[in-house]
Each structure stands twice: as structure tokens, then as C-alpha cells.
Protein backbone atom coordinates (compact mmCIF):
# COMPACT_ATOMS: atom_id res chain seq x y z
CA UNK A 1 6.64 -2.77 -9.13
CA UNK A 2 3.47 -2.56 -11.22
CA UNK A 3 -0.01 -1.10 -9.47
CA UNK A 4 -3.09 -0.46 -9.66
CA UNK A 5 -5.35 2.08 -8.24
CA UNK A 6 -9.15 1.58 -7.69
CA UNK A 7 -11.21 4.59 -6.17
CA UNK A 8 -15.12 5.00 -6.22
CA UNK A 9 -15.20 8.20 -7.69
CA UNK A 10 -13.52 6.64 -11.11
CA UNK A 11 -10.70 7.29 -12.50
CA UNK A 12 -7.93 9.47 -10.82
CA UNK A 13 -6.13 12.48 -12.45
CA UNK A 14 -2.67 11.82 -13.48
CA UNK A 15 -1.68 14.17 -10.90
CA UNK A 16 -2.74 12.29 -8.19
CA UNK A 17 -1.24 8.98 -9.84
CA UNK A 18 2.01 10.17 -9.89
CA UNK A 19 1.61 11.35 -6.52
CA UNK A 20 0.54 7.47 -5.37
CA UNK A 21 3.14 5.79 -7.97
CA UNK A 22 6.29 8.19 -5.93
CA UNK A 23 4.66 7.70 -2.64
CA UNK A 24 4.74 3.60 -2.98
CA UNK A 25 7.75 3.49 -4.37
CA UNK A 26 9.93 6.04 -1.90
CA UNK A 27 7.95 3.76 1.24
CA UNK A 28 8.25 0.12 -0.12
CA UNK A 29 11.71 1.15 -2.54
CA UNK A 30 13.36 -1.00 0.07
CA UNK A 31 11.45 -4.30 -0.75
CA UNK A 32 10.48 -3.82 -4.34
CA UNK A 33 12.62 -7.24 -5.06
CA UNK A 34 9.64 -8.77 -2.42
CA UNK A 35 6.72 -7.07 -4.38
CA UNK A 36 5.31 -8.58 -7.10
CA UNK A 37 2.42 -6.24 -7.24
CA UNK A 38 0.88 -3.38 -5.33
CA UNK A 39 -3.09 -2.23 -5.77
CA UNK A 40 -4.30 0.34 -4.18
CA UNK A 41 -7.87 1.09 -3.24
CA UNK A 42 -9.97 4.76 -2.10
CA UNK A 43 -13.32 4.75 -0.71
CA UNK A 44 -15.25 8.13 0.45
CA UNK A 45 -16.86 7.03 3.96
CA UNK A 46 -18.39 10.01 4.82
CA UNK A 47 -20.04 10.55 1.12
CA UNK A 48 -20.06 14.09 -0.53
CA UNK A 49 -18.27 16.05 1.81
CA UNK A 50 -15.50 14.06 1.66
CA UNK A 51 -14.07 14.17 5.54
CA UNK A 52 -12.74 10.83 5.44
CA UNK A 53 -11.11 8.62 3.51
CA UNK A 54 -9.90 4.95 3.42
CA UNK A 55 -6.92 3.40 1.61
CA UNK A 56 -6.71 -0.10 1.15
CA UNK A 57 -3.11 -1.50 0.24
CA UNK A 58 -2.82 -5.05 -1.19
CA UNK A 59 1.06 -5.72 -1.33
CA UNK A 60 1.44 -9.58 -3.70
CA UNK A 61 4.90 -10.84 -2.40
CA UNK A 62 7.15 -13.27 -3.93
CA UNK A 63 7.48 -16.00 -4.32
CA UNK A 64 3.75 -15.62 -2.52
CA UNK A 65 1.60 -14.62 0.14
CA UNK A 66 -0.08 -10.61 0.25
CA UNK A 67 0.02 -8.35 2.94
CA UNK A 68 -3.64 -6.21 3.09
CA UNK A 69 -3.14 -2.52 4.87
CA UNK A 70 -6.20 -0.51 5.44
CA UNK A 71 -6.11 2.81 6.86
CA UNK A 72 -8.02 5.91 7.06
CA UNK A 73 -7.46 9.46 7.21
CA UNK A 74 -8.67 13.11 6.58
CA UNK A 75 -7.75 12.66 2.76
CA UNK A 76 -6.94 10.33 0.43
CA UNK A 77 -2.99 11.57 0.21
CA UNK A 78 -3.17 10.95 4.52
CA UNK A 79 -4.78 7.89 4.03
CA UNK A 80 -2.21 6.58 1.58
CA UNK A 81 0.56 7.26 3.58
CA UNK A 82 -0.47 5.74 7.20
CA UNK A 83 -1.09 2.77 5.05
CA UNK A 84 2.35 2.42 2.93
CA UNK A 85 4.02 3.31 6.98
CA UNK A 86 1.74 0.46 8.48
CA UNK A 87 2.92 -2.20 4.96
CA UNK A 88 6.48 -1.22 5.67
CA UNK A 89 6.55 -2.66 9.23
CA UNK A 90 4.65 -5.50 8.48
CA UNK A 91 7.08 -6.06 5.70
CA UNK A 92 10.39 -5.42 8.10
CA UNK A 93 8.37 -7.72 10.88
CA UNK A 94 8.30 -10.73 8.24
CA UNK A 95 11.59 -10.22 6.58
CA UNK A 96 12.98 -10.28 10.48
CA UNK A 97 10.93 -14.01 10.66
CA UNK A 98 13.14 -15.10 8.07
CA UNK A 99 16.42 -16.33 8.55
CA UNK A 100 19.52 -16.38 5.83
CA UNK A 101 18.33 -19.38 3.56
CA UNK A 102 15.06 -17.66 3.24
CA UNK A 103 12.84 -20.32 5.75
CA UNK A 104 11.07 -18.84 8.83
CA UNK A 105 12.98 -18.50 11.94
CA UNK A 106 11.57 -20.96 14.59
């Protein structure tokens, strides 16, 4: 699943890519098939001391439609993970909408 991550403070340390990159994939692993793309956003609310953070997750399904997470938290690492947990229901909750044939269930 390819991705992208936007923050506001420019470009993130490898570190903390690979620490996004493992976290997506060991949340969403189970509908990577469904994900055409994943971008993932960081924005500083609270300015230079830094006490919260928001993650915005925009999921690109296939054959179409997005599902948009945002979440906040402490840190960015917090803020990433409520949102990949909140993605992953919403995922289950429209893969359980959809019957065999792949066609919404009434």
C-alpha cells in the first residue's frame, strides 16, 4: 500500500517513517487488497510545546470511495494509532455492508 505523510513541521525523520509505514501496515495488513492508498497527515494544535497532536488518515479504497480518520492525542505516535484503530472499524463496518458478490447488503 503506498503512503504519504504530510506534517507541519516538514519533513519527518526516517525513524519516525518507519515507525508510521509498520504501524499502517500491522493495523490495515488485513485490508491492504481494499487500499489503494493511505496519506497520512500531523498537525501541532497546541504550537511549540507540542501537548497535542492530530492525525489525519485518508484511506483511497478500491475500486473507490476514501474513508477520512482524524484523531488526536498526546503525541503524534498516540495520535496515529487511535486513528489506524478508528479506520479499521470503519473498514470491518463496510466490508460487513457488503454481501458475497461484492454489492451492499440491503
Amino acid at each position: 500500500m503506498p503512503f504519504e505523510i504530510v506534517t507541519s513541521s516538514g519533513t519527518p525523520d526516517d525513524g519516525f517513517r518507519q515507525y508510521v509505514e509498520q504501524r499502517l501496515h500491522s493495523g490495515l495488513m488485513r485490508f491492504e487488497n481494499r487500499i489503494a492508498r493511505a496519506t497520512v497527515s500531523f498537525v501541532d494544535l497546541s504550537g511549540p510545546c507540542g501537548a497535542e497532536q492530530q492525525c489525519r488518515l485518508a484511506l483511497g479504497l478500491v475500486p473507490g470511495g476514501e474513508v477520512i480518520v482524524e484523531r488526536r492525542g498526546a503525541s503524534a505516535k498516540l495520535a496515529l494509532g487511535r486513528a489506524v484503530e478508528t479506520a479499521t472499524r470503519e473498514l470491518r463496518r463496510r466490508l460487513d455492508a457488503t454481501d458475497e458478490q461484492g454489492r451492499r447488503a440491503p
